[in-house]
C-alpha atoms as a PDB file:
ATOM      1  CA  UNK A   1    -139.894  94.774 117.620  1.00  0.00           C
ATOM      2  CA  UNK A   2    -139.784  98.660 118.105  1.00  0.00           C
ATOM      3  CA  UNK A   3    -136.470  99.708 117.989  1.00  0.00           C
ATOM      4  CA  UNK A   4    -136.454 101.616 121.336  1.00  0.00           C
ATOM      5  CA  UNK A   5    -137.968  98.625 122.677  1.00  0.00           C
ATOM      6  CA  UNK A   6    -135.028  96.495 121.781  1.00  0.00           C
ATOM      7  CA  UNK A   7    -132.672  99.231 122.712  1.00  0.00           C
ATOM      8  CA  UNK A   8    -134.273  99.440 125.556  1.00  0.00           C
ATOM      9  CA  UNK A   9    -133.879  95.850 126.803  1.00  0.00           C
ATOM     10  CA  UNK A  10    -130.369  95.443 125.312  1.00  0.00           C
ATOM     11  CA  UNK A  11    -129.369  98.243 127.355  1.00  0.00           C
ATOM     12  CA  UNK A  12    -131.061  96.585 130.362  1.00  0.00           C
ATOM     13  CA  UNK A  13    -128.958  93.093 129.410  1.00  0.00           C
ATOM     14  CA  UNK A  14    -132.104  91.319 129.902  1.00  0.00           C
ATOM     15  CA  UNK A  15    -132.318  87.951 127.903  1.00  0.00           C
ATOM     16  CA  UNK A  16    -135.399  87.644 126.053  1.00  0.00           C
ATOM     17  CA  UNK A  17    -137.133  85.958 122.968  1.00  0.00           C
ATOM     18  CA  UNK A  18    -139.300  87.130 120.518  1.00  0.00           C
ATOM     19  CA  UNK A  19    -141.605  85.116 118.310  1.00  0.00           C
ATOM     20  CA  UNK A  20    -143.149  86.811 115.612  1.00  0.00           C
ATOM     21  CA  UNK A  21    -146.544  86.461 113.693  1.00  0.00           C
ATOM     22  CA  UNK A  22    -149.677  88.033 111.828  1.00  0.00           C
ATOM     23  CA  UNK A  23    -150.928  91.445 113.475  1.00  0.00           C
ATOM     24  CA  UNK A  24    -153.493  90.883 116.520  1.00  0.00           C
ATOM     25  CA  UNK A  25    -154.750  93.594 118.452  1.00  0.00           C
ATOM     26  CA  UNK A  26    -156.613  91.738 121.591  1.00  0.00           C
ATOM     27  CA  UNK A  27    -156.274  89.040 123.525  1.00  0.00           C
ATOM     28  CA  UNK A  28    -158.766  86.748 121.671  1.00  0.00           C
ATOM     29  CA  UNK A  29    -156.603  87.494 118.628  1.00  0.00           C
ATOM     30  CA  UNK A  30    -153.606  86.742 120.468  1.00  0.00           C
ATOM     31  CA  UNK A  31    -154.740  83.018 121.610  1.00  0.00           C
ATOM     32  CA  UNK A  32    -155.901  82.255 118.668  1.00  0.00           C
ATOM     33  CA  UNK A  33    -152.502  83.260 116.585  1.00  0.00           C
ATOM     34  CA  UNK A  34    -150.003  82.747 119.288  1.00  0.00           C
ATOM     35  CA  UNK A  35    -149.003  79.013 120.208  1.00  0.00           C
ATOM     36  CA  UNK A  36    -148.132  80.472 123.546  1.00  0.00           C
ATOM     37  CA  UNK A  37    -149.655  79.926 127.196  1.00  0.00           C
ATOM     38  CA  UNK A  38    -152.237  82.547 127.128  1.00  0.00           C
ATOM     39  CA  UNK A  39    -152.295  81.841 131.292  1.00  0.00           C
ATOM     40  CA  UNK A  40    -148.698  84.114 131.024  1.00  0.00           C
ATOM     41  CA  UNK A  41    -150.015  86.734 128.461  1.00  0.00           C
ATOM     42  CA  UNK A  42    -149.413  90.372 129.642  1.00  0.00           C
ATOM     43  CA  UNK A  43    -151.470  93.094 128.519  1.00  0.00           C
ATOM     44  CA  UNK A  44    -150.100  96.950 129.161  1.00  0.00           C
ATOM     45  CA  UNK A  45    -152.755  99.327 129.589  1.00  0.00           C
ATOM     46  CA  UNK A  46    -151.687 102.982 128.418  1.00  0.00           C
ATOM     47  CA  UNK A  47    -153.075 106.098 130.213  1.00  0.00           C
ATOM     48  CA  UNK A  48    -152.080 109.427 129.622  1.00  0.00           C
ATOM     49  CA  UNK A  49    -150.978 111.311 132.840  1.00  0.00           C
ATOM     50  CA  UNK A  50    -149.311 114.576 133.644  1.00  0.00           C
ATOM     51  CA  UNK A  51    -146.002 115.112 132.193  1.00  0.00           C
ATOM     52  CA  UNK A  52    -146.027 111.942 129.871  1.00  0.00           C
ATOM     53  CA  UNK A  53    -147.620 107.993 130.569  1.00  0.00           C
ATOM     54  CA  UNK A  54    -148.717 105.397 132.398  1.00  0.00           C
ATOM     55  CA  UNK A  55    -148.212 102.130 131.443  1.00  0.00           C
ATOM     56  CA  UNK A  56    -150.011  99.574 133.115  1.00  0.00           C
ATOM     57  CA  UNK A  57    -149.464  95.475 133.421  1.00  0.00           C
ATOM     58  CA  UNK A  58    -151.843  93.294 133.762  1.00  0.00           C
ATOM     59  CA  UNK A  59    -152.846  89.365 133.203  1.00  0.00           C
ATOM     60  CA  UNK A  60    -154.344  89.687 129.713  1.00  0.00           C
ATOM     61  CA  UNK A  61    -157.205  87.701 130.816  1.00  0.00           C
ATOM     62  CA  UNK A  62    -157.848  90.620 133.705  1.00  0.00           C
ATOM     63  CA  UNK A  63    -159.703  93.543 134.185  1.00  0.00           C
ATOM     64  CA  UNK A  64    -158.312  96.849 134.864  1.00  0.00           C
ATOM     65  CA  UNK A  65    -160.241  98.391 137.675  1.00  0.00           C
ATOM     66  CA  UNK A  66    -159.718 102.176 136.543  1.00  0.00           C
ATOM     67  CA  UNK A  67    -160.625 103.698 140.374  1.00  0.00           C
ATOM     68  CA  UNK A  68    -157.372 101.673 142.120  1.00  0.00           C
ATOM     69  CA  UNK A  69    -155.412 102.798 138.986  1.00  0.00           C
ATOM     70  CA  UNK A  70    -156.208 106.208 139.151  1.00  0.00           C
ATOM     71  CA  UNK A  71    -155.621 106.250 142.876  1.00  0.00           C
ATOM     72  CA  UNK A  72    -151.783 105.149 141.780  1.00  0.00           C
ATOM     73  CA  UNK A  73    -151.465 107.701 139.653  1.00  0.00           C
ATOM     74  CA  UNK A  74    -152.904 110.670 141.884  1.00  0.00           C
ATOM     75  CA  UNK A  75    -155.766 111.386 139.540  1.00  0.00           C
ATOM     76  CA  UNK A  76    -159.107 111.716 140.294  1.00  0.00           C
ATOM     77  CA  UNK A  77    -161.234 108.564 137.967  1.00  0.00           C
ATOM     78  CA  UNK A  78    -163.064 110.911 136.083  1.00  0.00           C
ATOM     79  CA  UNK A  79    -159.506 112.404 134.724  1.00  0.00           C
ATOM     80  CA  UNK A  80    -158.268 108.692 133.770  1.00  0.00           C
ATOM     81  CA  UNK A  81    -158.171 108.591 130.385  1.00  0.00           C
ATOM     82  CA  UNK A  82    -156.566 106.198 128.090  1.00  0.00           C
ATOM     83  CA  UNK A  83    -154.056 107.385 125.810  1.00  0.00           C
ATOM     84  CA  UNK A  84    -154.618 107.895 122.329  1.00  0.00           C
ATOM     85  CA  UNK A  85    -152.499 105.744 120.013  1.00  0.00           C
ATOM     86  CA  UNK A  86    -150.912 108.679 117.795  1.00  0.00           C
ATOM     87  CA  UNK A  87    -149.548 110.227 121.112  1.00  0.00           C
ATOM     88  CA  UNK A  88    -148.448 106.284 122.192  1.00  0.00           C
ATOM     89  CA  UNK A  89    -146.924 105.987 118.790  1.00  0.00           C
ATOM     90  CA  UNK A  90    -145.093 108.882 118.198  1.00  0.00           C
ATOM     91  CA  UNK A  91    -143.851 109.412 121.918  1.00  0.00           C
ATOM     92  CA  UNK A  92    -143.472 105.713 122.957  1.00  0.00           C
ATOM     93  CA  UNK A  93    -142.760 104.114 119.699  1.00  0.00           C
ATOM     94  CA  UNK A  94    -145.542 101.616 120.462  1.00  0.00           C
ATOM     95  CA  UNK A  95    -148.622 100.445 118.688  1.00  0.00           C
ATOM     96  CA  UNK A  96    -151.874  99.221 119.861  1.00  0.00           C
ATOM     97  CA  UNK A  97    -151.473  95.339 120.036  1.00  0.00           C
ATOM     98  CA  UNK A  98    -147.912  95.872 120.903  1.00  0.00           C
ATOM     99  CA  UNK A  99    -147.664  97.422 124.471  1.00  0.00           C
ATOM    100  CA  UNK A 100    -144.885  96.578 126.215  1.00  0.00           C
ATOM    101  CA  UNK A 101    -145.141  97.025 130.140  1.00  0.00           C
ATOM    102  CA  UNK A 102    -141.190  99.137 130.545  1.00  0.00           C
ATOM    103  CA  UNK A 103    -140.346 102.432 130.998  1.00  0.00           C
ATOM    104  CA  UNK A 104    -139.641 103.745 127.697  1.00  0.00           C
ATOM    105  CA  UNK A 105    -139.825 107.387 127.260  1.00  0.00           C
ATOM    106  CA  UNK A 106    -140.255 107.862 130.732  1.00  0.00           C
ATOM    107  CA  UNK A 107    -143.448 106.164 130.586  1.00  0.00           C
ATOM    108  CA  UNK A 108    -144.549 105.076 134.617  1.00  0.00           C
ATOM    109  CA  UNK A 109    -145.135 101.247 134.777  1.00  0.00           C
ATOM    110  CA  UNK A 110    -147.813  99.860 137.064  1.00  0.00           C
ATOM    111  CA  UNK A 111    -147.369  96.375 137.786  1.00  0.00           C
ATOM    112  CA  UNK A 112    -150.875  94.556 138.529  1.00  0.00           C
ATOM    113  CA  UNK A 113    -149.638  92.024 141.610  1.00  0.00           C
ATOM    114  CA  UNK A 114    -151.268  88.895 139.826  1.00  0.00           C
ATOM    115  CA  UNK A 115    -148.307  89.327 137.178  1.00  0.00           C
ATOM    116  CA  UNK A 116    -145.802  88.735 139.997  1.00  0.00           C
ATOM    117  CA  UNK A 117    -147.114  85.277 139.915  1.00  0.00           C
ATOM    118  CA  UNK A 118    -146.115  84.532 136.545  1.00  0.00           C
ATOM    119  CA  UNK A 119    -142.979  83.027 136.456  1.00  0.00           C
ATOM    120  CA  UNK A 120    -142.647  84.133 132.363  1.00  0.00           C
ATOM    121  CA  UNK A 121    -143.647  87.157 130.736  1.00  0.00           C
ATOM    122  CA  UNK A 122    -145.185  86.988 127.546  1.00  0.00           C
ATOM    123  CA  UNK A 123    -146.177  90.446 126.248  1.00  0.00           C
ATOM    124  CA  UNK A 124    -145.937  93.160 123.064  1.00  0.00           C
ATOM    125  CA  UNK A 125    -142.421  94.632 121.811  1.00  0.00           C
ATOM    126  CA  UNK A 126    -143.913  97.832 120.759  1.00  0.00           C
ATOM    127  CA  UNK A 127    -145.142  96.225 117.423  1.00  0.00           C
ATOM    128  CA  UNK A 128    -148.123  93.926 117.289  1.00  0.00           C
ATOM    129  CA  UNK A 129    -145.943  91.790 114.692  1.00  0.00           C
ATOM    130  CA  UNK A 130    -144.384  90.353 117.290  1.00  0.00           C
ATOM    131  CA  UNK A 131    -144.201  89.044 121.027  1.00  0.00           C
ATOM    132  CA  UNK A 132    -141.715  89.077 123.727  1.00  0.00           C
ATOM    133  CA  UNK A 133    -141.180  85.961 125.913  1.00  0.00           C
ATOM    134  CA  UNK A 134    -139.250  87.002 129.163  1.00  0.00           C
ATOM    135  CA  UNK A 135    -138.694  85.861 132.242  1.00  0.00           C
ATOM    136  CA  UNK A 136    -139.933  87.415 134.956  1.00  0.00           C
ATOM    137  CA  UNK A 137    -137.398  88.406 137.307  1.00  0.00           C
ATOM    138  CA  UNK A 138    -135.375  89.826 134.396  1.00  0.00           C
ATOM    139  CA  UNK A 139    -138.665  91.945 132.858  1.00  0.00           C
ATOM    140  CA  UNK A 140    -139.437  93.219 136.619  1.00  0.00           C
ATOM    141  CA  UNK A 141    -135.707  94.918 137.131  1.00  0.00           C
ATOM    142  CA  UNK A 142    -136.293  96.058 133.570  1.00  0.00           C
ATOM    143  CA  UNK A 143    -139.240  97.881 134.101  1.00  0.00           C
ATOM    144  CA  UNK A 144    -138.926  99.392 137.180  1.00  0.00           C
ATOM    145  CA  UNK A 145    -142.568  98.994 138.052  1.00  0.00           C
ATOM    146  CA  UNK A 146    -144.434 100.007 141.365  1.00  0.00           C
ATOM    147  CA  UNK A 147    -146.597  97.203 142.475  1.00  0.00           C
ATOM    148  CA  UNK A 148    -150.212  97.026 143.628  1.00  0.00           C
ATOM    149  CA  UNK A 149    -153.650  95.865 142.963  1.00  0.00           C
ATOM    150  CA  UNK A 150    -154.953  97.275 139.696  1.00  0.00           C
ATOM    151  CA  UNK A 151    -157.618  94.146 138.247  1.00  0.00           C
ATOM    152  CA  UNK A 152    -160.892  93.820 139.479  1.00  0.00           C
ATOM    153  CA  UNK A 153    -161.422  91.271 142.209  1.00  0.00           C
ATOM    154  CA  UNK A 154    -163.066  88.397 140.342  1.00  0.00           C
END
């Protein structure tokens, strides 16, 4: 677990797990390594934005829809770009495979509304050693996310 994750959510006094395992990096890697319900896998999509990040949640099994996401973030789609994962791990202490949907570093968390159905959160710590299991009424005060539709309809 990234450190500033963990200080992160210890600061929070949010009460989570973590389970840890062999490095994945997508979602197929992640149901086949993880003996957890890939139905409450969360996947945090990072975009680079004015003054710092976007960070945003979806079902892992989703797809972003990068015009509604954009539209949250005030940028025109052909701006949207995803952040590269130097910038993600130097200035969010986060590595690909290991996204964790909270405001560290002053990232901006967008919440994808399908999440809200989840009633656990299972999604990166910053490393992609390791998972967080969290519930999801203590990850949502945590992160501080704004709500919306950001998967496509499908």
């Amino acid at each position: 677990m990234s450190p500033s994750v963990k200080r992160f959510l210890e600061e929070c006094g949010a009460r989570y797990a973590v389970e840890t395992h062999a490095p994945l990096i997508s979602f197929d890697d992640a149901k086949a390594i993880l003996s957890l319900d890939p139905a409450k896998m969360v996947k945090g999509l990072t975009f680079a934005r004015p003054g710092g990040f976007a960070i945003v949640a979806l079902r892992a099994a989703d797809r972003a829809d990068y015009k509604k996401i954009a539209d949250a973030l005030g940028l025109r789609r052909a701006d949207l770009r995803l952040a590269e994962a130097e910038h993600v791990r130097t200035e969010l202490d986060m590595e690909q495979g290991g996204i964790v949907p909270l405001p560290i570093g002053s990232a901006r968390v967008l919440i994808d509304r399908a999440v809200l159905k989840l009633d656990e959160i299972v999604c990166g710590t910053g490393r992609n050693t390791s998972t967080l299991i969290i519930g999801r009424d203590a990850w949502l005060e945590a992160a501080e996310g704004e709500v919306g539709d950001f998967a496509k309809a499908g």
